[in-house]
Protein backbone atom coordinates (compact mmCIF):
# COMPACT_ATOMS: atom_id res chain seq x y z
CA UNK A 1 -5.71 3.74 -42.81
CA UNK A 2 -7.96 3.77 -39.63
CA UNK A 3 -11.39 6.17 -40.12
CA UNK A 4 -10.74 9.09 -38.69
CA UNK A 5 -13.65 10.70 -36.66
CA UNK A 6 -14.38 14.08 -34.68
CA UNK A 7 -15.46 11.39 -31.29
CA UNK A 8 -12.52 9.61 -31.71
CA UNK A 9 -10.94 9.94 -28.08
CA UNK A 10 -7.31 9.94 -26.67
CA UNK A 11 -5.89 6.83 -26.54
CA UNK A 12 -6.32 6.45 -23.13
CA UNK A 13 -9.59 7.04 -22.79
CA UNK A 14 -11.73 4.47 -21.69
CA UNK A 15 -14.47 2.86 -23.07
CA UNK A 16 -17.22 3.88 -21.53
CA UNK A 17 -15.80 7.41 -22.20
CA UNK A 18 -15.73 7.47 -25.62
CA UNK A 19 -19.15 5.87 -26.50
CA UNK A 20 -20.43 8.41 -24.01
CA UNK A 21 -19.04 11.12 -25.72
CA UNK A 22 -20.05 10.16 -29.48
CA UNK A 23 -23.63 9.55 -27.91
CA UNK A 24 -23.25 13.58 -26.97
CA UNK A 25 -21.84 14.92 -29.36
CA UNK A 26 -23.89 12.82 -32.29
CA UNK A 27 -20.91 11.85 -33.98
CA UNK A 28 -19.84 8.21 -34.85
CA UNK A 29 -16.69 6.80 -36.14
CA UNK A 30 -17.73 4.45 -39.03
CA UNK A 31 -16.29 1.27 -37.70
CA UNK A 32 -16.13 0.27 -33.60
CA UNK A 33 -14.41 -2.77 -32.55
CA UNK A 34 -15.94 -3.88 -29.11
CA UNK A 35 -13.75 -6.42 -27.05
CA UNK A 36 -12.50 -7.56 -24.04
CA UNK A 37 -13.83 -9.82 -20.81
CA UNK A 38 -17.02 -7.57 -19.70
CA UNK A 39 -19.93 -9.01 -21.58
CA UNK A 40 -22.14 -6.34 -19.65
CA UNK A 41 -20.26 -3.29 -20.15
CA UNK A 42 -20.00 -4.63 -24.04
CA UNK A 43 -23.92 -5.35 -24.69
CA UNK A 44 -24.96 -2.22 -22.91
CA UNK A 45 -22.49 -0.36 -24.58
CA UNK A 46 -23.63 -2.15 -28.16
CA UNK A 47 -27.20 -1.03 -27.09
CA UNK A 48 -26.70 2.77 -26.44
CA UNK A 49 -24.41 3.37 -29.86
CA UNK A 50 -27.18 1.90 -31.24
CA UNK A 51 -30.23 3.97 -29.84
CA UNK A 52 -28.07 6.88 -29.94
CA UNK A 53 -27.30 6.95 -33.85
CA UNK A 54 -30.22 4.68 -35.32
CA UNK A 55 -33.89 6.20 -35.41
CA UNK A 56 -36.37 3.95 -33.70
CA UNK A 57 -38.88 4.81 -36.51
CA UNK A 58 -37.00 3.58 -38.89
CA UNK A 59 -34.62 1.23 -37.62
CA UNK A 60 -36.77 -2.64 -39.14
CA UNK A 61 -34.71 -0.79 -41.89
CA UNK A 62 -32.06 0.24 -41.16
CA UNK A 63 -30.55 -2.16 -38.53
CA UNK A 64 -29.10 -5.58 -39.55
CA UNK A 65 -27.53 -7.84 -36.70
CA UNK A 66 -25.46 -11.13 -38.05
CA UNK A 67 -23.25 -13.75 -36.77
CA UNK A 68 -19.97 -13.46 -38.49
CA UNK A 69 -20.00 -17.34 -39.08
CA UNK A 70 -23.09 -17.21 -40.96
CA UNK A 71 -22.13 -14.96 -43.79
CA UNK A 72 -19.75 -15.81 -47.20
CA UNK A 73 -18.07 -13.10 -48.89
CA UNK A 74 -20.97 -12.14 -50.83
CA UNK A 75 -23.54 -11.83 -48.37
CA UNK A 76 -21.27 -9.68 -46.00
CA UNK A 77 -20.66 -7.12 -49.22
CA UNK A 78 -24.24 -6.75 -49.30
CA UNK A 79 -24.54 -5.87 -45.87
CA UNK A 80 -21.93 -3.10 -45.92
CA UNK A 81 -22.83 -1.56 -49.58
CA UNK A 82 -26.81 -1.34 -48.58
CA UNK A 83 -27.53 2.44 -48.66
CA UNK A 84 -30.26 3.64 -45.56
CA UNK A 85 -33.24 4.11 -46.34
CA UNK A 86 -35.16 6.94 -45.15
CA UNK A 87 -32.45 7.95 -42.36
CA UNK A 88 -29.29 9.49 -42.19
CA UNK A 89 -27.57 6.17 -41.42
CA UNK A 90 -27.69 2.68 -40.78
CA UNK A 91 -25.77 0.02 -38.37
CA UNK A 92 -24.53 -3.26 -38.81
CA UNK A 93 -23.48 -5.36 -36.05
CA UNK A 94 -21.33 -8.02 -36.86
CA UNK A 95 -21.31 -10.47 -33.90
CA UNK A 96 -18.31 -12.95 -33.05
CA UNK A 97 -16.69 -11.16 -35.78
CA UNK A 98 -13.29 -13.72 -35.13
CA UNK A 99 -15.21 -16.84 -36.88
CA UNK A 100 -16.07 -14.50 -40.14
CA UNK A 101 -14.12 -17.20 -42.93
CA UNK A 102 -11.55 -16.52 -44.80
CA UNK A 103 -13.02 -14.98 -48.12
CA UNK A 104 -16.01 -13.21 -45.45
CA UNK A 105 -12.66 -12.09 -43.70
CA UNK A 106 -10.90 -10.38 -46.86
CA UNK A 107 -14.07 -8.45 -47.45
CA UNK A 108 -14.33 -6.89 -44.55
CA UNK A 109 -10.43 -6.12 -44.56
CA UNK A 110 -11.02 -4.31 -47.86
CA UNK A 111 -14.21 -2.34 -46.39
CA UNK A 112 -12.48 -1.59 -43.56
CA UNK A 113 -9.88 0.53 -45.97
CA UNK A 114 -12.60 2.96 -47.01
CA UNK A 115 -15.54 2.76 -45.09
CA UNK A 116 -19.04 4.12 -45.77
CA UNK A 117 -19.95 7.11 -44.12
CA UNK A 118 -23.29 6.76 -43.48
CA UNK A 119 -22.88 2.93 -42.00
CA UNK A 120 -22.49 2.52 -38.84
CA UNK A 121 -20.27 -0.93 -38.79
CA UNK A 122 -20.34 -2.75 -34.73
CA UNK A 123 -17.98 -5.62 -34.95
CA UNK A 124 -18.58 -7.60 -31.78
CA UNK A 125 -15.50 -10.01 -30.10
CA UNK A 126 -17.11 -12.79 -27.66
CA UNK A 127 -15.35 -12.85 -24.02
CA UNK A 128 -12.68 -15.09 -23.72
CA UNK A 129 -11.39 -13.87 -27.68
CA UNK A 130 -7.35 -12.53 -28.38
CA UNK A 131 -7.93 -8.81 -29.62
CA UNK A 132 -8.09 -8.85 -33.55
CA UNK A 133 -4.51 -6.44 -33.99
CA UNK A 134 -5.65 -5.47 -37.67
CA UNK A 135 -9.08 -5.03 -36.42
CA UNK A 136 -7.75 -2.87 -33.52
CA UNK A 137 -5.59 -0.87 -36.39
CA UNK A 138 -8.49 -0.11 -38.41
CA UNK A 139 -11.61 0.99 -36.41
CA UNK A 140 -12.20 2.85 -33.13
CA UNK A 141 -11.20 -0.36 -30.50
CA UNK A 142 -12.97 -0.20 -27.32
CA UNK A 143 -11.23 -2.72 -25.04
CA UNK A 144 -14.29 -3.98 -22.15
CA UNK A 145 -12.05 -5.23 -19.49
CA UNK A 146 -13.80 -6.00 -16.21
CA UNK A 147 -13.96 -3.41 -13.83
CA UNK A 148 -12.15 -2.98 -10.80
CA UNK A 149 -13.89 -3.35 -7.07
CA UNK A 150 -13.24 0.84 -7.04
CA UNK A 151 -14.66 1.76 -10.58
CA UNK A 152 -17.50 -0.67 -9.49
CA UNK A 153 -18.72 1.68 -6.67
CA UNK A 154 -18.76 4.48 -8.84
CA UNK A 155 -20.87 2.59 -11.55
CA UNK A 156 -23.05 1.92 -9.39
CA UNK A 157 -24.05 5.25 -8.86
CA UNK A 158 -23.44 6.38 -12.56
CA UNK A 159 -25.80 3.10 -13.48
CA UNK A 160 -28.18 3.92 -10.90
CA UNK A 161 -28.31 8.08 -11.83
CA UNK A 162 -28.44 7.25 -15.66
CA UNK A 163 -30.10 4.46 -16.24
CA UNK A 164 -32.98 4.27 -13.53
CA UNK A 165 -32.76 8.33 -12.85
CA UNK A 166 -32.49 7.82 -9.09
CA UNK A 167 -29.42 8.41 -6.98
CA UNK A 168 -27.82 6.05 -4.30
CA UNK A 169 -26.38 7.07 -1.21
CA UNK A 170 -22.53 5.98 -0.94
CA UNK A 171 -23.28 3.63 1.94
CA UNK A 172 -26.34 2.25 0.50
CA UNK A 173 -23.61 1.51 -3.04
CA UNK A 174 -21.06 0.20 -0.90
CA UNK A 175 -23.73 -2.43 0.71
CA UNK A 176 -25.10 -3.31 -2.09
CA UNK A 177 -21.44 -4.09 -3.42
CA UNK A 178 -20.85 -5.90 -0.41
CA UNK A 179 -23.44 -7.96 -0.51
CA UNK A 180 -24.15 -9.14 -4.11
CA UNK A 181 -20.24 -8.59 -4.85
CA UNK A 182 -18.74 -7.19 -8.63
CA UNK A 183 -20.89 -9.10 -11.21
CA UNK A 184 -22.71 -6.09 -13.12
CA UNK A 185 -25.52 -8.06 -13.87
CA UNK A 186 -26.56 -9.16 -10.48
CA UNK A 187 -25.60 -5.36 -9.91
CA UNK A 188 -27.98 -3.90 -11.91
CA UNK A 189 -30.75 -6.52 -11.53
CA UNK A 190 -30.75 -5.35 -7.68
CA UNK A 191 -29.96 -1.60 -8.18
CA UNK A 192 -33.15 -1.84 -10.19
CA UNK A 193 -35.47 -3.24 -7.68
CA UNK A 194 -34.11 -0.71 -5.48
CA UNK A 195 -35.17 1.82 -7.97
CA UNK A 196 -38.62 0.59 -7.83
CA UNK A 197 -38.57 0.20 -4.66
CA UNK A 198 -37.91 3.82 -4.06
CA UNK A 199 -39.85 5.23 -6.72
CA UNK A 200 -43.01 3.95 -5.72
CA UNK A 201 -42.49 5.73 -2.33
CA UNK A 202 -41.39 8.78 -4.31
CA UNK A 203 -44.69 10.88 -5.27
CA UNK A 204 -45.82 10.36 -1.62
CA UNK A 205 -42.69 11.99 -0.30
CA UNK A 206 -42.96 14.56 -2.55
CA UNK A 207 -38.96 15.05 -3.19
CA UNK A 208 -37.38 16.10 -6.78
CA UNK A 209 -35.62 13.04 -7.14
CA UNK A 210 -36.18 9.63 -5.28
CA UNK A 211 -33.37 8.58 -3.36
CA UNK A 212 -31.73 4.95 -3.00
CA UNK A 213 -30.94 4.75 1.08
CA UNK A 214 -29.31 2.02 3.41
CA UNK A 215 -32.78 1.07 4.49
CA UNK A 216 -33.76 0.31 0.73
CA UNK A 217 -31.31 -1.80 0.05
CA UNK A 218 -31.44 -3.63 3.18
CA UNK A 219 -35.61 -4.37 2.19
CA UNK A 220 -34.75 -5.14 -1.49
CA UNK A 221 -31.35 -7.66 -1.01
CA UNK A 222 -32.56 -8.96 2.41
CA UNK A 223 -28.68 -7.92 4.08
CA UNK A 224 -28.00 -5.45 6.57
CA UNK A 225 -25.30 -3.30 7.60
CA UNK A 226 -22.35 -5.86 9.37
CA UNK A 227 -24.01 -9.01 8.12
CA UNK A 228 -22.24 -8.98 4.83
CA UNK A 229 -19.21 -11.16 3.46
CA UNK A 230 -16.50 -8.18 4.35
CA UNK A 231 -17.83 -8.20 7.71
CA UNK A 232 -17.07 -11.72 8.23
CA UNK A 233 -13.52 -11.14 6.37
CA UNK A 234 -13.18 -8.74 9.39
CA UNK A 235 -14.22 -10.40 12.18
CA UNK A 236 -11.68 -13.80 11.36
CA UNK A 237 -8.55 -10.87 10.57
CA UNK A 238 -9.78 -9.37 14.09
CA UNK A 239 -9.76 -12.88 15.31
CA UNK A 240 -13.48 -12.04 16.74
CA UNK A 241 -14.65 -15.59 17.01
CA UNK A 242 -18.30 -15.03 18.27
CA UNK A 243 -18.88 -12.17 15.55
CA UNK A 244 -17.34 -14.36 12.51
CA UNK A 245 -19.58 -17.72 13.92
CA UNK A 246 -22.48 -15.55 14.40
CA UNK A 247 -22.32 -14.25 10.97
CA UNK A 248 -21.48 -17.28 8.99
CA UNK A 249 -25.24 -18.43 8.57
CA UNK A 250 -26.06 -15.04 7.39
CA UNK A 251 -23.84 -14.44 4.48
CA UNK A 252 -24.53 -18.10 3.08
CA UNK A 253 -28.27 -16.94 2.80
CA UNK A 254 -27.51 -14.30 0.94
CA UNK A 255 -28.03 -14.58 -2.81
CA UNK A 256 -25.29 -16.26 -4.97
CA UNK A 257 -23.27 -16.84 -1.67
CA UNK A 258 -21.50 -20.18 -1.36
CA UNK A 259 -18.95 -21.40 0.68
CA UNK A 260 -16.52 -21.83 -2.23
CA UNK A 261 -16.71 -17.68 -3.03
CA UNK A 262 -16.14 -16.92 1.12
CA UNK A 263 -12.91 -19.42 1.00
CA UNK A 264 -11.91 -17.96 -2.10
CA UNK A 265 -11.98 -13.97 -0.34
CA UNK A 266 -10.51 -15.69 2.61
CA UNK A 267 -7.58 -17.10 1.23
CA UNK A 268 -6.75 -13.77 -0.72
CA UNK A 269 -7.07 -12.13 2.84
CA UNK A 270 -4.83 -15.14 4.09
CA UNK A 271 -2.15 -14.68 1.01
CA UNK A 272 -2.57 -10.70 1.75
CA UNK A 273 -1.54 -10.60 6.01
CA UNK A 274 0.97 -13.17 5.11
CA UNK A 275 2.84 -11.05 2.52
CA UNK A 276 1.53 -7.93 4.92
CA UNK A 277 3.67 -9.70 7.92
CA UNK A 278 6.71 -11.08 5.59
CA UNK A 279 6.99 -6.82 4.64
CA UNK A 280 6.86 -5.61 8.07
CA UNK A 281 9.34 -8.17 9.00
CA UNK A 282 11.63 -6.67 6.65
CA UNK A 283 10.98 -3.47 8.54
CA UNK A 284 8.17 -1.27 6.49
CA UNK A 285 6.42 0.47 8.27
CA UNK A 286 2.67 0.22 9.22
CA UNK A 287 1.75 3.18 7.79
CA UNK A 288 3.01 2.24 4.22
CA UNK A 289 1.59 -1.02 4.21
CA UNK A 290 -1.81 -0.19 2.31
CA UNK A 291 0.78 0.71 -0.32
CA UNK A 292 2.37 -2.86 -0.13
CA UNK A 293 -0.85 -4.40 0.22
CA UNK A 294 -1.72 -2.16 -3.79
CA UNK A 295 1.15 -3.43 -4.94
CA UNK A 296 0.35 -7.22 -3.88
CA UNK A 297 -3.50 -7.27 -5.25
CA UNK A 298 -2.37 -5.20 -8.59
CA UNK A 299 0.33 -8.29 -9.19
CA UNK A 300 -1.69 -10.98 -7.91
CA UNK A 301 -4.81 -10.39 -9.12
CA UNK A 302 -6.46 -11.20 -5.92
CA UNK A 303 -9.87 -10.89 -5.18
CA UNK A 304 -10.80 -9.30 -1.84
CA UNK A 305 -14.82 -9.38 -2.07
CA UNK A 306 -14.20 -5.25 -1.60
CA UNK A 307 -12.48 -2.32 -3.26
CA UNK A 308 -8.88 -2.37 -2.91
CA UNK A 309 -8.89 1.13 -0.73
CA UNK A 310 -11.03 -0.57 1.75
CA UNK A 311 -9.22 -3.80 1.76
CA UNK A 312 -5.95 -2.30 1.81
CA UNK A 313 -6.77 -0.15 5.52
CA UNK A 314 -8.48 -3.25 6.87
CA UNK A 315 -5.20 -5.59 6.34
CA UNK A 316 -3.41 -2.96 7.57
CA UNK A 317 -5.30 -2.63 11.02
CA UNK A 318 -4.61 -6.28 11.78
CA UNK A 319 -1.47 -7.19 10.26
CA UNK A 320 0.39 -6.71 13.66
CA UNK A 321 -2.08 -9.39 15.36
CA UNK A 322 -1.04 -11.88 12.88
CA UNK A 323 2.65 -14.16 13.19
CA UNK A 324 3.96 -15.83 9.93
CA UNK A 325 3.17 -19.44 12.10
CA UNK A 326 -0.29 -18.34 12.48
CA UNK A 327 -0.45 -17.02 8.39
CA UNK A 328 0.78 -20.21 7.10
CA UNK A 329 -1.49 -22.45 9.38
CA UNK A 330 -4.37 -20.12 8.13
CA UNK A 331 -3.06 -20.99 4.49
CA UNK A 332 -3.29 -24.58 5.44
CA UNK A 333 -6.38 -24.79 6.99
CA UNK A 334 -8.25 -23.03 3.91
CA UNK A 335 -6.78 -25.27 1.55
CA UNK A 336 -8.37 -28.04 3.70
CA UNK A 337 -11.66 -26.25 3.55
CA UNK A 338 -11.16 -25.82 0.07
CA UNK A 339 -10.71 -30.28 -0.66
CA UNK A 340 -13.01 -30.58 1.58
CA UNK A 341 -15.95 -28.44 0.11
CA UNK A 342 -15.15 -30.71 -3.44
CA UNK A 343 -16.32 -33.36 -0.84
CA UNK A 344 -19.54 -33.06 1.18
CA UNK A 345 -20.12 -36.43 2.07
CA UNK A 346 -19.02 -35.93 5.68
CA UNK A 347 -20.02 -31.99 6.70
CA UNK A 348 -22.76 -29.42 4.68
CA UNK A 349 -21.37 -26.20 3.84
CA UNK A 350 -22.20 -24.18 6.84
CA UNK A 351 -20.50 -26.97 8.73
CA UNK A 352 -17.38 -26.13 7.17
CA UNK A 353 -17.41 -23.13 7.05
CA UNK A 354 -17.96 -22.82 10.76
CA UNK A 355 -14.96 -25.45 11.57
CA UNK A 356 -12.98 -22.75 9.31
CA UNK A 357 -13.56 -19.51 10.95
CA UNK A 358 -13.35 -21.03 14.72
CA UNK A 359 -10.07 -22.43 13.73
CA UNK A 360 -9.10 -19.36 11.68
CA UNK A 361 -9.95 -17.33 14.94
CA UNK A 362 -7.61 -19.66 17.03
CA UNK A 363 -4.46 -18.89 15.17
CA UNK A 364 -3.70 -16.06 17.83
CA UNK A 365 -4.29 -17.97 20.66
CA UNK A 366 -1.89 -20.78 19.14
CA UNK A 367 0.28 -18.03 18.77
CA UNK A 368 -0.16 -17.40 22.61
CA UNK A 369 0.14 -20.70 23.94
């Protein structure tokens, strides 16, 4: 039988939920099962259970981290039968918990039946690792799937409020999105030079709590408002040659920006006005199409360098201005780009990158002539 516990959430509750809430309420389930594709999400989540329910002031004794392929039967009962000493509890983690071997892996099964109360057990799954079913079955499972572009925005701000005790203005989140994109490291390596950024500003100003603004994350990231990677997206669906040419050299300075990522949001933004122009064609109308266009990136699995609300208007506003000739020479002419980047012998990056857009920008007037 699973452990039962009084922070056990619904079922649909997500992860970040239900860690939250044992950390509030001071009550642990015996056994958590961390998973899924979100390494981030998973450590930091590791790391709060654990400051949450193990005293710092005793925790050289109480705290023992392993890797699962390290331990025999023997050594793993040891772990899980070692009383705390001089606290209410102690943790285990249990790391790559998948490669425990076979005798390791019949231990734990038979802890897992009846397991101590005052041990907190953390079996930890690697990215990239099927979901352990019996595992799942027997301990509270919290499933780390990468966040979506929306939920993204709003960590930001939960990170930023939490974490580094400063808030972030929504258009100061959605810029900093923009330009450094959904990897929640790189997130909250930035967000946190904003932070300092801001705080050391804040006893001059003299406010309650320091604020993260446009202007601070323009000084910290080194992008400003309409020189980011969506802006460019914009200009080449608007067909805005001299604004996507004049931004191209911008968004490849920008940190961990590469040709290869702006071809890859280009070509979803390609596969999106083509499917966009196929549905109107089949006579939908233009004010359902940022449902169509949900409905495309949720079965696709697109990404769109943006939230899919913001994405979703933007395709809409253009998909009039774009044929089904000029979608499917777009398609070609990216997957040229994209051979071609595999091959710089001939052009650097910003070269083709450039060749892209102007000809990306000319599908209309082909359409024209």
């Amino acid at each position: 039988m699973p452990p039962k516990s009084t922070a056990a959430p619904a079922k649909e509750a997500s992860p970040l939920r239900v860690v939250t809430a044992a950390i509030q309420s001071q009550q642990f389930a015996p056994v958590y099962y961390l998973h899924g594709d979100d390494d981030f999400l998973k450590d930091a989540a590791l790391r709060d259970l654990l400051a949450a329910a193990i005293d710092e002031g005793t925790r050289d004794f109480n705290l023992e981290q392993r890797r699962a392929a390290d331990l025999d039967a023997e050594a793993l009962a040891s772990l899980l039968t070692t009383p705390p000493m001089l606290a209410e509890r102690r943790a285990v983690v249990l790391r790559d918990v998948t490669t425990l071997k076979k005798a390791a892996r019949s231990q734990l099964d038979r802890y897992l039946k009846n397991p101590a109360t005052d041990t907190l057990l953390l079996l930890h799954s690697p990215t990239g690792t099927k979901p352990d079913t019996a595992l799942c079955t027997a301990s509270v499972s919290l499933d780390f799937a990468p966040l979506t572009p929306e939920r993204i925005r709003k960590w930001i701000a939960h990170h930023a409020s939490t974490v580094l005790q400063v808030d972030i203005a929504e258009d100061a989140a959605q810029l900093l999105q923009q330009a450094v994109g959904n990897d929640l490291h790189m997130l909250a390596a930035e967000i946190d030079k904003c932070a300092s950024y801001v705080l050391g500003a804040h006893d001059a100003a003299n406010v309650a709590r320091p604020m993260v603004d446009i202007d601070a994350v323009s000084a910290v990231v080194g992008v400003r408002r309409g020189e980011t990677v969506t802006d460019l997206l914009d200009a080449v669906a608007r067909h805005d040659a001299a604004t996507a040419t004049n931004l191209v050299a911008h968004v490849l300075a920008q940190p961990k920006v590469n040709a290869v990522q702006v071809v890859m949001m280009l070509s979803t933004q390609a596969f999106a006005l083509s499917f966009g122009r196929a549905r109107r064609d089949a006579g939908i109308p233009t004010n359902r199409l940022p449902q169509e266009f949900f409905a495309f990136l949720k079965e696709t699995g697109g990404y769109p360098g943006r939230p899919w609300g913001e994405a979703a208007s933007a395709w809409t506003n253009v998909t009039d201005q774009w044929s089904a000739d000029a979608c499917q020479r777009a398609l070609q002419l990216l997957l040229e780009t994209d051979m071609a980047l595999k091959d710089t012998r001939v052009s650097n990056e910003e070269q083709l990158l450039m060749s892209l857009v102007l000809a990306l920008c000319a599908t209309r007037t082909r359409k024209a002539a």
